[in-house]
C-alpha atoms as a PDB file:
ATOM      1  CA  UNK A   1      -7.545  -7.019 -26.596  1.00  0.00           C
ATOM      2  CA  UNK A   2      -6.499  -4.113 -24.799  1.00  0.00           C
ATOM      3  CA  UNK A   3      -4.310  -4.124 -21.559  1.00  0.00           C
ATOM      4  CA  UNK A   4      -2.520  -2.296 -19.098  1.00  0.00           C
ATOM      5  CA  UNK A   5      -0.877  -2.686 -16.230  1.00  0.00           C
ATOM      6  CA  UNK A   6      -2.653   0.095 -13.782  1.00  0.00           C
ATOM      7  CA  UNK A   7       0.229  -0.264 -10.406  1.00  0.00           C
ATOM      8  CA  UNK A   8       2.368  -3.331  -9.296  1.00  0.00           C
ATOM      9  CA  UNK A   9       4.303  -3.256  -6.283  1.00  0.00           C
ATOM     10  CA  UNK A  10       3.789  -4.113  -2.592  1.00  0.00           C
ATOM     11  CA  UNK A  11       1.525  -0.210  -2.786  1.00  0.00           C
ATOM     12  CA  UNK A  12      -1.265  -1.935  -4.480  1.00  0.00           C
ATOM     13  CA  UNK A  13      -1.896  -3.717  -7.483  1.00  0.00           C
ATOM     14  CA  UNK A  14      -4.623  -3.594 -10.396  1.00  0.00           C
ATOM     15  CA  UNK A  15      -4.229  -4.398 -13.905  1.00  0.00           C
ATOM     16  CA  UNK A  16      -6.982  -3.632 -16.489  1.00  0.00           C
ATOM     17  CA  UNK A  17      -8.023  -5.838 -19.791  1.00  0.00           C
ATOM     18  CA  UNK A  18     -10.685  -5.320 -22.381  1.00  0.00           C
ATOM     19  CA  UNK A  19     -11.032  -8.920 -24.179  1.00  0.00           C
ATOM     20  CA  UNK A  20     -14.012  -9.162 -26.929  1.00  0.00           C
ATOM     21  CA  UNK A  21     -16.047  -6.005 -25.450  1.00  0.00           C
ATOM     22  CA  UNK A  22     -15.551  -6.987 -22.045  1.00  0.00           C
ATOM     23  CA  UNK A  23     -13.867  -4.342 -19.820  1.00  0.00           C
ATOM     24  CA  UNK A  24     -12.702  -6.438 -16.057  1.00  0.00           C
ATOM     25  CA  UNK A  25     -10.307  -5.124 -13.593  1.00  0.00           C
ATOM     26  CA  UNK A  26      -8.030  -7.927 -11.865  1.00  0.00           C
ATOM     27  CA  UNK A  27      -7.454  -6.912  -8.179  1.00  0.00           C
ATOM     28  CA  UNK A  28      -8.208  -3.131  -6.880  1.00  0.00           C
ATOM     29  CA  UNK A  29      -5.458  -2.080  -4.427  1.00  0.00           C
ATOM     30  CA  UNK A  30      -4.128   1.176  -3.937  1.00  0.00           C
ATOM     31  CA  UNK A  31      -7.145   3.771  -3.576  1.00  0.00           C
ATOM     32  CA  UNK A  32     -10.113   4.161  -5.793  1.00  0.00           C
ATOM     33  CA  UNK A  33      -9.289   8.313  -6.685  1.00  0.00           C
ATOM     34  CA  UNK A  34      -5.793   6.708  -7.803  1.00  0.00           C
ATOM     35  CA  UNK A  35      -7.401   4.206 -10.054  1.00  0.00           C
ATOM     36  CA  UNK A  36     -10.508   5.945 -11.248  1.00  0.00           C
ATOM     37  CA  UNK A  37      -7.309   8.857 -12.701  1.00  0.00           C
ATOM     38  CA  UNK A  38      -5.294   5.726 -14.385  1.00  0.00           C
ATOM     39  CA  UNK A  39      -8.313   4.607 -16.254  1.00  0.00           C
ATOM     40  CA  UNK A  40      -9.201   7.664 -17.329  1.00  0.00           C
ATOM     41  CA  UNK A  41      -5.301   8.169 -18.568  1.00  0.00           C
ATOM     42  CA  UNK A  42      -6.042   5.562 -20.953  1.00  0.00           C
ATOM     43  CA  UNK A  43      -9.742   6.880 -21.919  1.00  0.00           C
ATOM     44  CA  UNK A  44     -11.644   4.251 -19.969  1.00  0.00           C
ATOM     45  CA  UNK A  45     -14.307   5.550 -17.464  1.00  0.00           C
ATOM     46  CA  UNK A  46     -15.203   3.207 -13.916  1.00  0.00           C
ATOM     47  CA  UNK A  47     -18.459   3.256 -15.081  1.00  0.00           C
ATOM     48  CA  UNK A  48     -17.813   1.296 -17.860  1.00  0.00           C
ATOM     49  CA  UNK A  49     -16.013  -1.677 -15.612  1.00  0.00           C
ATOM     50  CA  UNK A  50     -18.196  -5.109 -16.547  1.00  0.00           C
ATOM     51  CA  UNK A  51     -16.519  -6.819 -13.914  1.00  0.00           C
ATOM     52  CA  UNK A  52     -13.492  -6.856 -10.977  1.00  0.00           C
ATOM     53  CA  UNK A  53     -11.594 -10.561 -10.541  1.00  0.00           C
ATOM     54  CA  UNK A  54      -9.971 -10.479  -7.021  1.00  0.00           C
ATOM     55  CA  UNK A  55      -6.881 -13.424  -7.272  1.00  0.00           C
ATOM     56  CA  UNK A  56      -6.584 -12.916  -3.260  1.00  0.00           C
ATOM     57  CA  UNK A  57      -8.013 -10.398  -0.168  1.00  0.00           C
ATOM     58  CA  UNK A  58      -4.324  -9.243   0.943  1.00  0.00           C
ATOM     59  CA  UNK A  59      -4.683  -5.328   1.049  1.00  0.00           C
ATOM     60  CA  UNK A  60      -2.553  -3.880  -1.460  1.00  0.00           C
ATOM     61  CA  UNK A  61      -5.064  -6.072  -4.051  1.00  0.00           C
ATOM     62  CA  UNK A  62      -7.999  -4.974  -2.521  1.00  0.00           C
ATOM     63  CA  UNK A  63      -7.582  -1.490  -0.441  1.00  0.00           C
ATOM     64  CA  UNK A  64      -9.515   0.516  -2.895  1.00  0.00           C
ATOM     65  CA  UNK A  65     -12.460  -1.784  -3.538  1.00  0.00           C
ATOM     66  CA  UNK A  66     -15.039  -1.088  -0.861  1.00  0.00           C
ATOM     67  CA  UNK A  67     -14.597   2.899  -1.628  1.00  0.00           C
ATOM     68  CA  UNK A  68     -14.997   1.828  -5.541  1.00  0.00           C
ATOM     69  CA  UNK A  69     -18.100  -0.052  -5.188  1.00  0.00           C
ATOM     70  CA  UNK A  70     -19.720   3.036  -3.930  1.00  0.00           C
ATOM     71  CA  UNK A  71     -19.833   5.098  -6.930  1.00  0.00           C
ATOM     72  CA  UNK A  72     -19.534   2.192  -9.082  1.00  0.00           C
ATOM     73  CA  UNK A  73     -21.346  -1.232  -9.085  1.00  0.00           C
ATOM     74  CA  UNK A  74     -19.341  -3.748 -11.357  1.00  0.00           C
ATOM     75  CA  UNK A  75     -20.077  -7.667 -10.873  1.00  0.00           C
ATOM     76  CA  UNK A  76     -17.193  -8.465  -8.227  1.00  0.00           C
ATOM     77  CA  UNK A  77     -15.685 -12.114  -8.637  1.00  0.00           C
ATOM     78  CA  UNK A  78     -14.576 -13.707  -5.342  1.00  0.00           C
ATOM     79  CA  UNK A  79     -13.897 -17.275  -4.138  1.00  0.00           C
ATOM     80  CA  UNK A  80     -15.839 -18.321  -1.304  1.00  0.00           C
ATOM     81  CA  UNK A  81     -13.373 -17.694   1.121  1.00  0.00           C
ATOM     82  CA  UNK A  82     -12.229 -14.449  -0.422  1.00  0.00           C
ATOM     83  CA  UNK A  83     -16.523 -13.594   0.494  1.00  0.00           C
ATOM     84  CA  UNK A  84     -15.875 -14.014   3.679  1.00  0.00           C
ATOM     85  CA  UNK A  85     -12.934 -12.306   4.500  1.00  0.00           C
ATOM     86  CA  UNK A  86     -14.312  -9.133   2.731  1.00  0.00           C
ATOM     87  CA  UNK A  87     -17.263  -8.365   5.387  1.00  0.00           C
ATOM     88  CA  UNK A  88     -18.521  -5.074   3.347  1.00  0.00           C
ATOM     89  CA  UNK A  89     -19.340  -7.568   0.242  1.00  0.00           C
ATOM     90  CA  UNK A  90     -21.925  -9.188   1.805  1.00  0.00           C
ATOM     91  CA  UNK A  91     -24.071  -6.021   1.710  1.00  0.00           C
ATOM     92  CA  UNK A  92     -23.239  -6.008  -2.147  1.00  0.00           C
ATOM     93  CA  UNK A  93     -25.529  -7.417  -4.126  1.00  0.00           C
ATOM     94  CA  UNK A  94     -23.352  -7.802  -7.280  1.00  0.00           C
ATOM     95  CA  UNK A  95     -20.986 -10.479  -6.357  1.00  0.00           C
ATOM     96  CA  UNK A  96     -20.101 -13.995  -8.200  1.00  0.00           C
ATOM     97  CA  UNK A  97     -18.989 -16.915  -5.910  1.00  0.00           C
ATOM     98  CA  UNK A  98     -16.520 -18.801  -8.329  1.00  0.00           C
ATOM     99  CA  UNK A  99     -14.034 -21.712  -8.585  1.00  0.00           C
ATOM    100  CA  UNK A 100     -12.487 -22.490 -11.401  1.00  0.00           C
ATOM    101  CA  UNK A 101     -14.301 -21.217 -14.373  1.00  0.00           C
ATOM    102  CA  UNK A 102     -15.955 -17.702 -14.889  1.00  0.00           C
ATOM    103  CA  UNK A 103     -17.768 -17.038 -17.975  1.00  0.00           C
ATOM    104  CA  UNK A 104     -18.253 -13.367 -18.906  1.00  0.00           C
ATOM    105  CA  UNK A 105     -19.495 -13.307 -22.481  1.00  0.00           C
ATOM    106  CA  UNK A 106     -17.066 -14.781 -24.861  1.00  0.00           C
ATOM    107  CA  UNK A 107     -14.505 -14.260 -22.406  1.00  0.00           C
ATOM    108  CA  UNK A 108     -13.303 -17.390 -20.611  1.00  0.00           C
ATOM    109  CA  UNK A 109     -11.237 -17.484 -17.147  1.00  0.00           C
ATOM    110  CA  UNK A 110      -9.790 -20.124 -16.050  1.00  0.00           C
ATOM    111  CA  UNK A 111      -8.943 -19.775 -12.275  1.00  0.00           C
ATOM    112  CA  UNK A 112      -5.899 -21.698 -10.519  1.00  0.00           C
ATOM    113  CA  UNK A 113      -5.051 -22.362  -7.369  1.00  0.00           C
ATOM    114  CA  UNK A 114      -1.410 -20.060  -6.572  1.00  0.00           C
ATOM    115  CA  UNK A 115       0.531 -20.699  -3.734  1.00  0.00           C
ATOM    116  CA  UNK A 116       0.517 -17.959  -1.293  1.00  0.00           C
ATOM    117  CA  UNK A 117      -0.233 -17.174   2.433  1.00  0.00           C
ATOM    118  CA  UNK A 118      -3.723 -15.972   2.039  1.00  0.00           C
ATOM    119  CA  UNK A 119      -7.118 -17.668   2.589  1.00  0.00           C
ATOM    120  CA  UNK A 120      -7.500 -18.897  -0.585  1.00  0.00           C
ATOM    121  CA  UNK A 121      -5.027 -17.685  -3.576  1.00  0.00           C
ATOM    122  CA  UNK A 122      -5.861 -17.690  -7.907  1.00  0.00           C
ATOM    123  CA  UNK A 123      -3.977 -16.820 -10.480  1.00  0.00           C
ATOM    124  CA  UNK A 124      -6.155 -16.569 -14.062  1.00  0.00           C
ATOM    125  CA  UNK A 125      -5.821 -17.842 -17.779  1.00  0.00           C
ATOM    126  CA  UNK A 126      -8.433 -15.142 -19.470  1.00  0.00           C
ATOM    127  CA  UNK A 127      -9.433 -16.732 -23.194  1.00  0.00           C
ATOM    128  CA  UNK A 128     -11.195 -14.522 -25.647  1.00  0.00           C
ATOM    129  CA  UNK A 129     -12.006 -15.544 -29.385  1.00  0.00           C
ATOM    130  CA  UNK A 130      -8.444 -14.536 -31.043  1.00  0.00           C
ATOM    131  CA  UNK A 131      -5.978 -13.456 -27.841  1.00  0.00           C
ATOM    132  CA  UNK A 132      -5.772 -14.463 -24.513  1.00  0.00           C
ATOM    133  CA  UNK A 133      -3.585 -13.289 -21.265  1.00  0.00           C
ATOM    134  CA  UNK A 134      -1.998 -14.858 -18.411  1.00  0.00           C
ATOM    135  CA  UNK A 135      -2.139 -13.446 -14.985  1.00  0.00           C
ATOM    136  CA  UNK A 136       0.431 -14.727 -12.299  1.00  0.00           C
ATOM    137  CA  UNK A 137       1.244 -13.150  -9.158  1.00  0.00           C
ATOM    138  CA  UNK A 138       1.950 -13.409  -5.372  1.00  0.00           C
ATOM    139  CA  UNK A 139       2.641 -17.252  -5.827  1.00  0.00           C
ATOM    140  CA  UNK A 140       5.462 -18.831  -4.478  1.00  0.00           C
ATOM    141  CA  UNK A 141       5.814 -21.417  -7.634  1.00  0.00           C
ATOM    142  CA  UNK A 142       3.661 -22.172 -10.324  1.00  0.00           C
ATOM    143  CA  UNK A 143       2.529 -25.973 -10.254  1.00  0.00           C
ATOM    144  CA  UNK A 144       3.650 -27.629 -13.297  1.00  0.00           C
ATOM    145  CA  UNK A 145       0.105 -29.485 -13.690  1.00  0.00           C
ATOM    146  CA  UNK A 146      -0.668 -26.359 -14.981  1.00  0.00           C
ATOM    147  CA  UNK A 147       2.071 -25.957 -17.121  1.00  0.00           C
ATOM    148  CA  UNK A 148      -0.188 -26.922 -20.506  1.00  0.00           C
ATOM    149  CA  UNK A 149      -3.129 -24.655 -19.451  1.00  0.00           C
ATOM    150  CA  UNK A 150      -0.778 -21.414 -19.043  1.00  0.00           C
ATOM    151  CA  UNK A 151       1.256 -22.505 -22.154  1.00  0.00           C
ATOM    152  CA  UNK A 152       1.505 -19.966 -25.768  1.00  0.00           C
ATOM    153  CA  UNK A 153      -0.886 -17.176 -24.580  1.00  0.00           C
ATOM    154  CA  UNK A 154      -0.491 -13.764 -25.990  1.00  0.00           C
ATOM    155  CA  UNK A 155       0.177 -12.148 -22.685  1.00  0.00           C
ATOM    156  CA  UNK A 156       1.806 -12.408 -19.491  1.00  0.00           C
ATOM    157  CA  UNK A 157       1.563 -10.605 -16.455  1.00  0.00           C
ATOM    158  CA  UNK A 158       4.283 -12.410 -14.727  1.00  0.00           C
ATOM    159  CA  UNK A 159       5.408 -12.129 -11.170  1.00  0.00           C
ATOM    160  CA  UNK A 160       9.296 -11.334 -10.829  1.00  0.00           C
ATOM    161  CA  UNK A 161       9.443 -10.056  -6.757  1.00  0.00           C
ATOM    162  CA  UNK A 162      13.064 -10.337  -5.867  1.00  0.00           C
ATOM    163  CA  UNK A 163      16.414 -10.608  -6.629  1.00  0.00           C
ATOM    164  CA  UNK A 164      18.129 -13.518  -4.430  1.00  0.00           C
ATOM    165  CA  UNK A 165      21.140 -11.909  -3.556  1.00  0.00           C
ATOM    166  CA  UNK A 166      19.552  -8.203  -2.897  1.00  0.00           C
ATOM    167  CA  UNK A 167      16.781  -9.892  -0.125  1.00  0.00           C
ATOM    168  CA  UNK A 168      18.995 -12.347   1.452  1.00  0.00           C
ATOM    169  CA  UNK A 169      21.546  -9.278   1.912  1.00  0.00           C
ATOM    170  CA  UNK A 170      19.316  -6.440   2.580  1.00  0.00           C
ATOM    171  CA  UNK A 171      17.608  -5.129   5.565  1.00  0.00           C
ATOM    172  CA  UNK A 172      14.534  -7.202   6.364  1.00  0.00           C
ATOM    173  CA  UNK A 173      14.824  -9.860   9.232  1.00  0.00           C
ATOM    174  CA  UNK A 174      14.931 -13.373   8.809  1.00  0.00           C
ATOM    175  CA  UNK A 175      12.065 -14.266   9.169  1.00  0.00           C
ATOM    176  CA  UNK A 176      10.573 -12.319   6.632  1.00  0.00           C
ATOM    177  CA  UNK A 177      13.363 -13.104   4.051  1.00  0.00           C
ATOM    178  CA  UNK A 178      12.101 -17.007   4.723  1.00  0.00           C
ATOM    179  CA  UNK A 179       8.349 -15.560   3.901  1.00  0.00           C
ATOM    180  CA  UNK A 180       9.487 -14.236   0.773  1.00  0.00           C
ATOM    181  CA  UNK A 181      11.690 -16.994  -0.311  1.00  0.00           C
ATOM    182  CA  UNK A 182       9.062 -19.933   0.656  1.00  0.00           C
ATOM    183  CA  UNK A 183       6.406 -21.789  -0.941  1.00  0.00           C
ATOM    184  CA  UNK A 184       3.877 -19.392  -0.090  1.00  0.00           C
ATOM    185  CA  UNK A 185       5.711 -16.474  -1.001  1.00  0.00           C
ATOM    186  CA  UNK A 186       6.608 -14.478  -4.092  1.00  0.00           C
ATOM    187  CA  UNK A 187       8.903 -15.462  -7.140  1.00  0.00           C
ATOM    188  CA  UNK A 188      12.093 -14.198  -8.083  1.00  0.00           C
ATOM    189  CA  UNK A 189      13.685 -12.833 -11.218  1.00  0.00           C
ATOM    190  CA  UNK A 190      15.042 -16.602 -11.872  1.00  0.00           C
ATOM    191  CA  UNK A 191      12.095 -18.577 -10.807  1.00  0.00           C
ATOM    192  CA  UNK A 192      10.094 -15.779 -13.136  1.00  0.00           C
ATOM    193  CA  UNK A 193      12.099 -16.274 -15.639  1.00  0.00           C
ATOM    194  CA  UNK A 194      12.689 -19.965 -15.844  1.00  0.00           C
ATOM    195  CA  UNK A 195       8.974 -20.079 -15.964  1.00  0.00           C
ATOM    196  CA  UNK A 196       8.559 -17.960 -18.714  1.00  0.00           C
ATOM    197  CA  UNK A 197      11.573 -20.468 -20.722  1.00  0.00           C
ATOM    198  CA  UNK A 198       8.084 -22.895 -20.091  1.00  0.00           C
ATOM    199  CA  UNK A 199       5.469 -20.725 -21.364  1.00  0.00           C
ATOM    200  CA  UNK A 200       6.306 -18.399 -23.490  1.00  0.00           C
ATOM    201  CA  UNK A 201       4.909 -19.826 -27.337  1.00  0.00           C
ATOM    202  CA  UNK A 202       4.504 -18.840 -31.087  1.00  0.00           C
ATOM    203  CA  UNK A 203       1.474 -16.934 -30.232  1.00  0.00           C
ATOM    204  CA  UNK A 204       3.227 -14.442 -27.301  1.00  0.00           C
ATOM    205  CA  UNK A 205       3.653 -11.259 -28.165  1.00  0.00           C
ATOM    206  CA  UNK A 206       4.626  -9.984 -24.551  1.00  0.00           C
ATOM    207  CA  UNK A 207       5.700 -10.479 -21.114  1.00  0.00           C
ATOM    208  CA  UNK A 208       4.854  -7.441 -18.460  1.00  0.00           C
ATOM    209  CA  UNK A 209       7.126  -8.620 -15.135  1.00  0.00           C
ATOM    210  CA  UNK A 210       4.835  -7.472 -11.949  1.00  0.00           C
ATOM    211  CA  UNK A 211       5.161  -6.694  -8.302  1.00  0.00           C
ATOM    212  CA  UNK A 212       8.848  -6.111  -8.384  1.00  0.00           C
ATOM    213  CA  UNK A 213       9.821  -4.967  -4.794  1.00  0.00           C
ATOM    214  CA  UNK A 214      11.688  -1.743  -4.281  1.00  0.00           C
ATOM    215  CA  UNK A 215      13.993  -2.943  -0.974  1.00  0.00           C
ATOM    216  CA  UNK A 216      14.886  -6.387  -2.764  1.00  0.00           C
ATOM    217  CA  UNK A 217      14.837  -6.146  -6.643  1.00  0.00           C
ATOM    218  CA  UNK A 218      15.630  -3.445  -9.344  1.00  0.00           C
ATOM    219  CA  UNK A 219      14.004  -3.408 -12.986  1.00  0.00           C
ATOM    220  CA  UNK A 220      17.924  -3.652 -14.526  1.00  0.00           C
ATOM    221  CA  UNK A 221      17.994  -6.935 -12.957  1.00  0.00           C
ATOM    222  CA  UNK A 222      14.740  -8.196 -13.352  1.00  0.00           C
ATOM    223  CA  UNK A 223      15.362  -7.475 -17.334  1.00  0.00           C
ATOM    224  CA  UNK A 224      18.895  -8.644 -17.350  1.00  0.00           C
ATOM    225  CA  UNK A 225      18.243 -12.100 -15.671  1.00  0.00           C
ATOM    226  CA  UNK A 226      14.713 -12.502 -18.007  1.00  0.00           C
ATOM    227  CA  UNK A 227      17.327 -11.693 -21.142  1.00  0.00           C
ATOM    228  CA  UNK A 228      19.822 -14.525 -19.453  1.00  0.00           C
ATOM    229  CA  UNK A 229      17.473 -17.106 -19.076  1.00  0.00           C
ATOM    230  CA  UNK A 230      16.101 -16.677 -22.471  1.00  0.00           C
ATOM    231  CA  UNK A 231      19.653 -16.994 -23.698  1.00  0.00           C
ATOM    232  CA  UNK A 232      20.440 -20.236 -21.574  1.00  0.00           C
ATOM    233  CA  UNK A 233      17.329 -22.046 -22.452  1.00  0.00           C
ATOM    234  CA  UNK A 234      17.625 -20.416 -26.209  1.00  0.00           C
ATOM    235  CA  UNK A 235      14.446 -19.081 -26.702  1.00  0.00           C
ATOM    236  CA  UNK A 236      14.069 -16.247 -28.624  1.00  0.00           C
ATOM    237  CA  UNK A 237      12.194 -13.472 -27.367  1.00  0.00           C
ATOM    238  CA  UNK A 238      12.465  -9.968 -25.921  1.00  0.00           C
ATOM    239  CA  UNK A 239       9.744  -8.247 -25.597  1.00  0.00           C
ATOM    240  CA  UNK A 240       9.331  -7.662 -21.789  1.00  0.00           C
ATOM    241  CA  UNK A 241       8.856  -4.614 -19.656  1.00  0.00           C
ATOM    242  CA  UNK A 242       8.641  -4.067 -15.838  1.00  0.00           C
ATOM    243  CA  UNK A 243       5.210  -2.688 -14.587  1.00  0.00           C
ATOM    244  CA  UNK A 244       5.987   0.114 -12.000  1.00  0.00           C
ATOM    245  CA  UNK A 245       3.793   1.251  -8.646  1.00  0.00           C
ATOM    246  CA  UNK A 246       2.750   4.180  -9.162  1.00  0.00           C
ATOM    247  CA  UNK A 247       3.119   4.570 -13.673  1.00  0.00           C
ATOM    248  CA  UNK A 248       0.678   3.105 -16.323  1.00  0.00           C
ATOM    249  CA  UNK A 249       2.188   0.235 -18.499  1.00  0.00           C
ATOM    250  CA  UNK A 250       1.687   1.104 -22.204  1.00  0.00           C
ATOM    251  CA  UNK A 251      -1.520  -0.224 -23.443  1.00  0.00           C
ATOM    252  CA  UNK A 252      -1.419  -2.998 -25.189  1.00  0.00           C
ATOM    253  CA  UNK A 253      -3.388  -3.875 -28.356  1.00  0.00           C
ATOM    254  CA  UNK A 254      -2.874  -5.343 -32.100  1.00  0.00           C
ATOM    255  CA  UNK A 255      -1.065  -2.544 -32.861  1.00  0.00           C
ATOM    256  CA  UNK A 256       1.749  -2.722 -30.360  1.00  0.00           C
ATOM    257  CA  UNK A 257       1.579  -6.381 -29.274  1.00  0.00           C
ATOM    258  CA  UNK A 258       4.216  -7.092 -31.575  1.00  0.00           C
ATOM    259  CA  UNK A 259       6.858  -9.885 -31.070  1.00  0.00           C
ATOM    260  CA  UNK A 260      10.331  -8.746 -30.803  1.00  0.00           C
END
């Protein structure tokens, strides 16, 4: 497995995973120049996209996919609802209505329900033949029904939006603070965290902590209160980074998905 984190932030978002020959882009936001540039940073051309998975239509997961389809004609995986708000994909003829399960060669996706303010909202468990990878964002908690699906995967892209203290003192009005904070919001850096105290298994190698917001949250404390909440619940396990807007994550493969 290969993957990278291509931007994260409230900009756009698009992360990029190559599992068992199978290249798939989750969410396209940002613009398609700025994306087509990231994957060629790490040696992968758009032409050789299989396949886009779209967890929800808000813009900065979507703003660069109509320009992207035009050079570029991947299958584009969208939830019936997530069809319809998206007018130009109805003149596409490459797109896959799913639910809950995609099958894309030997890769298995597992589609949940998140909990955000969107039409309809998915987070995804992707399952090759060795590794797998977790992908959880924009969600204002993660259902514990779920809790034995997500459980001892290899990689996590993990929502960790806020700090408490930083939003709930900063400069955006109430109302918006209550957005945030609420069931249909975003998670922060202890809800993340407490999550990962859940998830995180013998076969994890690491954690990449996404959509961090610049007004309400800094990487120092997204990393110190992951390290905390490790310590607390005692598990034993460091390896975590912060994905940024605008920067490529490292790649990750068997060579440097190491546990540390």
């Amino acid at each position: 497995m290969r993957s990278v984190v291509l931007a994260s932030g409230s900009e756009g978002n698009s992360s990029f995973v190559s599992l068992d020959g199978i290249n798939l882009l989750i969410d396209l936001g940002k613009n398609a120049k700025y994306i087509r540039e990231k994957l060629n940073e790490i040696a992968v051309e758009s032409s050789s996209i299989d396949a886009i998975l779209i967890s929800h239509t808000h813009d900065d997961h979507v703003s660069a996919l109509k320009v992207f389809l035009k050079k570029d004609h991947p299958k584009v995986y969208v939830t019936e609802k997530m069809f319809y708000d998206l007018e130009f994909l109805s003149t596409y003829e490459n797109v896959v209505i799913y639910d809950e399960e995609i099958q894309i060669g030997t890769v298995k996706i597992e589609a949940i329900h998140s909990s955000h303010d969107a039409s309809d909202s998915r987070n995804f468990i992707l399952k090759g033949e060795k590794e797998s990878l977790v992908y959880i964002t924009d969600t204002g908690y993660v259902n514990r029904k779920y809790f034995s699906k997500l459980k001892n995967h290899t990689y996590y892209l993990m929502e960790s939006n806020h700090d408490i203290e930083m939003l709930m003192n900063g400069p955006y009005p109430k109302y918006l603070q209550q957005r945030i904070l609420g069931s249909l919001g975003h998670l922060s850096n202890k809800d993340s965290s407490f999550y990962m105290t859940k998830l995180i298994g013998e076969k994890t190698k690491k954690v990449v902590l996404m959509h961090l917001s610049r007004t309400n949250n800094t990487e120092q404390k997204a990393l110190e209160m992951f390290t905390l909440t490790m310590k607390e619940y005692e598990v034993d396990f460091n390896n975590v980074v912060c994905a940024k807007q605008n920067e490529i994550t490292e790649v990750c493969n068997d060579k440097n998905l190491v546990r540390g």
